[in-house]
C-alpha atoms as a PDB file:
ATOM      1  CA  UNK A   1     -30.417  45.822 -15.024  1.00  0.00           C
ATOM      2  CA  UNK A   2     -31.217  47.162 -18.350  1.00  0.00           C
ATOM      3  CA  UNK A   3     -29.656  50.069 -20.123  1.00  0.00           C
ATOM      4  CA  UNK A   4     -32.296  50.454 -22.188  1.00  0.00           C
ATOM      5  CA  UNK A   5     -34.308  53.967 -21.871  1.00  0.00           C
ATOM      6  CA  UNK A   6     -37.082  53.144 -23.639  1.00  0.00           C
ATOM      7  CA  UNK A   7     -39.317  52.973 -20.071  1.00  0.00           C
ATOM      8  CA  UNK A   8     -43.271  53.957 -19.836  1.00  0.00           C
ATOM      9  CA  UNK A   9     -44.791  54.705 -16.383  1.00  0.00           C
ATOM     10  CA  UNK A  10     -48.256  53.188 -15.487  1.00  0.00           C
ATOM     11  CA  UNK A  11     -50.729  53.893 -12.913  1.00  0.00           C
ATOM     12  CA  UNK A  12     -50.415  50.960 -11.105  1.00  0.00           C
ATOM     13  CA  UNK A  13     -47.098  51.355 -10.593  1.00  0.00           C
ATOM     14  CA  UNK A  14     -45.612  48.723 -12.940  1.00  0.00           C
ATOM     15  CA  UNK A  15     -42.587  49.533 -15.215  1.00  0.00           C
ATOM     16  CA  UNK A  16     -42.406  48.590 -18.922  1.00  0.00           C
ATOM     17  CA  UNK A  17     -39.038  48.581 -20.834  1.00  0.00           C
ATOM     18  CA  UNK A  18     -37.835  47.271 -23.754  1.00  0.00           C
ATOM     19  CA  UNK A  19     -35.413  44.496 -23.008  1.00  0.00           C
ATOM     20  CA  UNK A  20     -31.280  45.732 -24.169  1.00  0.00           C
ATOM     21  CA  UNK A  21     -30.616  43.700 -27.937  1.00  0.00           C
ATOM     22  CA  UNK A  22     -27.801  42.282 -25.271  1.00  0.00           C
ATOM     23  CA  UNK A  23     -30.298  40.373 -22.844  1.00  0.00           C
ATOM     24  CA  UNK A  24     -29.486  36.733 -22.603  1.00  0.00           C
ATOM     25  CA  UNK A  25     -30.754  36.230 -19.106  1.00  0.00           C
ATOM     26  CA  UNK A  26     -33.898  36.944 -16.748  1.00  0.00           C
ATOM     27  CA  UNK A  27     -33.553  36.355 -13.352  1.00  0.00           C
ATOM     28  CA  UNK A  28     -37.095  36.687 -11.484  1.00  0.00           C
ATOM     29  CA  UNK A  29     -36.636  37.371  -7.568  1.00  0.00           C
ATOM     30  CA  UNK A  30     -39.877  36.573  -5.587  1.00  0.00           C
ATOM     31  CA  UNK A  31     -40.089  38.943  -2.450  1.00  0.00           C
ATOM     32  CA  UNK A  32     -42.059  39.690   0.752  1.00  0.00           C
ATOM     33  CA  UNK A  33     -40.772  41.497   3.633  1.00  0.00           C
ATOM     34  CA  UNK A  34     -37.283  40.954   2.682  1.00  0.00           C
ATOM     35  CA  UNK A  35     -36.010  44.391   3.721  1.00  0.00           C
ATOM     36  CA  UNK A  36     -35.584  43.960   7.292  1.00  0.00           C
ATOM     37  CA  UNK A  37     -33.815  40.507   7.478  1.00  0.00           C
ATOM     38  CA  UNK A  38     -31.094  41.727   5.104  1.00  0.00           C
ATOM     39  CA  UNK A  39     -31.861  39.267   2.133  1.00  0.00           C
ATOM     40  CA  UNK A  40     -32.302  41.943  -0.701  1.00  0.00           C
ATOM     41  CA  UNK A  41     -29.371  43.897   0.306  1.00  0.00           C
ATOM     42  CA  UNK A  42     -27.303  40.156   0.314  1.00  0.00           C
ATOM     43  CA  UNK A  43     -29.176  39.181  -3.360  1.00  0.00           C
ATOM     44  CA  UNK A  44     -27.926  42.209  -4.814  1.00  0.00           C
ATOM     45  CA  UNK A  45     -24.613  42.484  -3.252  1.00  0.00           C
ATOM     46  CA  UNK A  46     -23.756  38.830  -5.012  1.00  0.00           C
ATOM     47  CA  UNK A  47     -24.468  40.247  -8.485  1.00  0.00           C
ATOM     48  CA  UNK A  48     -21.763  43.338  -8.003  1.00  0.00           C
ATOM     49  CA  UNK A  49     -19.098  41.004  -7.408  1.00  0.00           C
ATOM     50  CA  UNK A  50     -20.256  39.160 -11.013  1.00  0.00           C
ATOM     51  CA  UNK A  51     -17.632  39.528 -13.165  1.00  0.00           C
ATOM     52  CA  UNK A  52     -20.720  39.158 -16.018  1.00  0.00           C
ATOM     53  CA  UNK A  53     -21.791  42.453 -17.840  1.00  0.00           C
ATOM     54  CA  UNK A  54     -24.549  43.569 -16.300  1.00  0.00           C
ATOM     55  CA  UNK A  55     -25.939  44.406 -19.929  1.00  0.00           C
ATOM     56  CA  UNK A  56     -26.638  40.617 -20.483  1.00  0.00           C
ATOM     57  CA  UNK A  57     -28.799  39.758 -17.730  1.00  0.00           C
ATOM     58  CA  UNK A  58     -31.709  41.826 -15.672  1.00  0.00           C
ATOM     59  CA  UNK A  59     -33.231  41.328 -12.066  1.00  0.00           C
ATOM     60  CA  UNK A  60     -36.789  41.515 -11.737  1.00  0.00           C
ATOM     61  CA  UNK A  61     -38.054  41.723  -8.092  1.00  0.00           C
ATOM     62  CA  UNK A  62     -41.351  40.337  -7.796  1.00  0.00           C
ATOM     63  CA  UNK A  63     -43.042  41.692  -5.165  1.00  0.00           C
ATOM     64  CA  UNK A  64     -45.850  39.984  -3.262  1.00  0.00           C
ATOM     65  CA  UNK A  65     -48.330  42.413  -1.844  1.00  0.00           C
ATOM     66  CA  UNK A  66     -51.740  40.832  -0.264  1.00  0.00           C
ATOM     67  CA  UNK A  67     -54.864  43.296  -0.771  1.00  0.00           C
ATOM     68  CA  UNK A  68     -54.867  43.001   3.163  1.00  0.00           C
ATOM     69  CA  UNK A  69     -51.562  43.743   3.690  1.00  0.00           C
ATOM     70  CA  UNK A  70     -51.957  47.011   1.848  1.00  0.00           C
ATOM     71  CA  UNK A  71     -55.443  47.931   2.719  1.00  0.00           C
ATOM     72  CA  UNK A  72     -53.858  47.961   6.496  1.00  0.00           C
ATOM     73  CA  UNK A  73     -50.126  48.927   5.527  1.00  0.00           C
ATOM     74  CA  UNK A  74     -48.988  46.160   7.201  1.00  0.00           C
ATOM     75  CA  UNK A  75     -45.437  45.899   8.462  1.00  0.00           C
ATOM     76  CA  UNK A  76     -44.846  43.372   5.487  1.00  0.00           C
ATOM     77  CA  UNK A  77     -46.630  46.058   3.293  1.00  0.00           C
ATOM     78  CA  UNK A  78     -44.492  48.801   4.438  1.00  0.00           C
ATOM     79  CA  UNK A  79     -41.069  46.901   3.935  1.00  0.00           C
ATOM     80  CA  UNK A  80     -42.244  45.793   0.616  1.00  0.00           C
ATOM     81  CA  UNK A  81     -42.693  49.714  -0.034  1.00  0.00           C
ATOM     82  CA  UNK A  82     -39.255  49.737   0.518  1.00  0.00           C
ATOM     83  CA  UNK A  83     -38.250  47.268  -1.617  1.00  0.00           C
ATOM     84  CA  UNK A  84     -40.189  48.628  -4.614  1.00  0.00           C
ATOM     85  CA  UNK A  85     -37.976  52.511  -3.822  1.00  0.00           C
ATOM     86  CA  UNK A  86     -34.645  50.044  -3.628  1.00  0.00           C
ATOM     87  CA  UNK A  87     -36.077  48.504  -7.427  1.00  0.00           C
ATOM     88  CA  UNK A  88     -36.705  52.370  -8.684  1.00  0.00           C
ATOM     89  CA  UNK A  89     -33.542  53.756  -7.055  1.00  0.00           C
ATOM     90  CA  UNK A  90     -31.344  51.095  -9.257  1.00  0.00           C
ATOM     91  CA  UNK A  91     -33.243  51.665 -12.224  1.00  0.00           C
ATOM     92  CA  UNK A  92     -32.921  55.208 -12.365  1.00  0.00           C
ATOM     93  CA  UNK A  93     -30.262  57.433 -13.700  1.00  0.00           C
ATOM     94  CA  UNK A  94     -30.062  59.438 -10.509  1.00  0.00           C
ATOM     95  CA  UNK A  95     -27.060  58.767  -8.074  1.00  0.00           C
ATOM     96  CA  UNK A  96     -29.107  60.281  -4.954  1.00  0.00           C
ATOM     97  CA  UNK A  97     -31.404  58.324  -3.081  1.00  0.00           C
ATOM     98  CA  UNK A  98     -34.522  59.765  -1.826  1.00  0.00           C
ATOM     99  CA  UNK A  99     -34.683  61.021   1.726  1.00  0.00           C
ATOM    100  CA  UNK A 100     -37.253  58.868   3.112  1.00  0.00           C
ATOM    101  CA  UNK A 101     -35.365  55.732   1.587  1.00  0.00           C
ATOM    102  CA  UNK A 102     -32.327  56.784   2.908  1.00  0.00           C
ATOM    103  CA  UNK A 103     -33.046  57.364   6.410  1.00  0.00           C
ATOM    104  CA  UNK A 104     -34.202  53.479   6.549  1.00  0.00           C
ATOM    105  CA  UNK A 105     -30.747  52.419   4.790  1.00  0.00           C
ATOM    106  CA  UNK A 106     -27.931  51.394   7.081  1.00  0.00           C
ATOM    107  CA  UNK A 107     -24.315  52.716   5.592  1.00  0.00           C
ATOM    108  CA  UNK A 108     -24.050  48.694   4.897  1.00  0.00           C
ATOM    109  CA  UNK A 109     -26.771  48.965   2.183  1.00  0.00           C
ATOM    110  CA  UNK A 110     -25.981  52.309   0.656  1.00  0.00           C
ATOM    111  CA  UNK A 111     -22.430  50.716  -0.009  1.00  0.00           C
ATOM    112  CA  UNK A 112     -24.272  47.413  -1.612  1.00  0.00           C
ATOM    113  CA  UNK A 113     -26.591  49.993  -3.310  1.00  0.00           C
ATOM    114  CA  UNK A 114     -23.874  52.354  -4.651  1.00  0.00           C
ATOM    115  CA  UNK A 115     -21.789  49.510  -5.854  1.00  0.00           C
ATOM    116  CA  UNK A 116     -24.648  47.993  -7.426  1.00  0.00           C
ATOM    117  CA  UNK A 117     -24.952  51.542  -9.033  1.00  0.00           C
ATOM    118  CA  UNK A 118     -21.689  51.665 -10.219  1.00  0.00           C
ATOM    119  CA  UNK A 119     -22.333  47.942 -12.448  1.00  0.00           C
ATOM    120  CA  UNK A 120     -25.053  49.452 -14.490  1.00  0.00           C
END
């Protein structure tokens, strides 16, 4: 999670930072379809009880879209969707989630979410 500001937008939807002077650590999260079996929301509730800065390390979901699965919007497509708003949502400096994200979100997750907020 980095506190860096330095971000630039791209067209295919990638995000591009500059890495905090702080950084010591990495961690690369593979995902497909990991929204509705609760995995994410389990991942990311383990680093707010961390007593590590979240300054020295960030999480990088890495999301694995077929060309199928997106030419059809799959249901693995669709959940991946989600997890790419849940990625955005943390990374941004605004404490509201978006409308369509939150509808999908149990109270369970917005908790995890908020206190994963709260850590950055």
């Amino acid at each position: 999670m980095i506190q860096s500001k330095e971000r630039e937008f791209h067209q295919n939807g990638l995000i591009v930072e500059t890495p905090s002077k702080e950084m010591k650590l990495s961690i690369i999260v593979p995902v497909c379809a990991e929204f509705s079996n609760g995995y994410i929301f389990r991942f990311i509730e383990s680093f707010t009880k961390q007593s590590v800065s979240s300054n020295l390390y960030e999480i990088i979901f890495l999301v694995n879209n077929s060309p199928e699965d997106a030419l059809l919007k799959s249901t693995v497509y669709q959940e991946n969707q989600i997890i790419l708003s849940v990625g955005q949502y943390l990374k941004s400096d605004n404490d509201f989630l978006a409308e369509d994200l939150e509808k999908q979100l149990s109270s369970y997750q917005k908790d995890i979410l908020k206190k994963a907020k709260e850590k950055k």
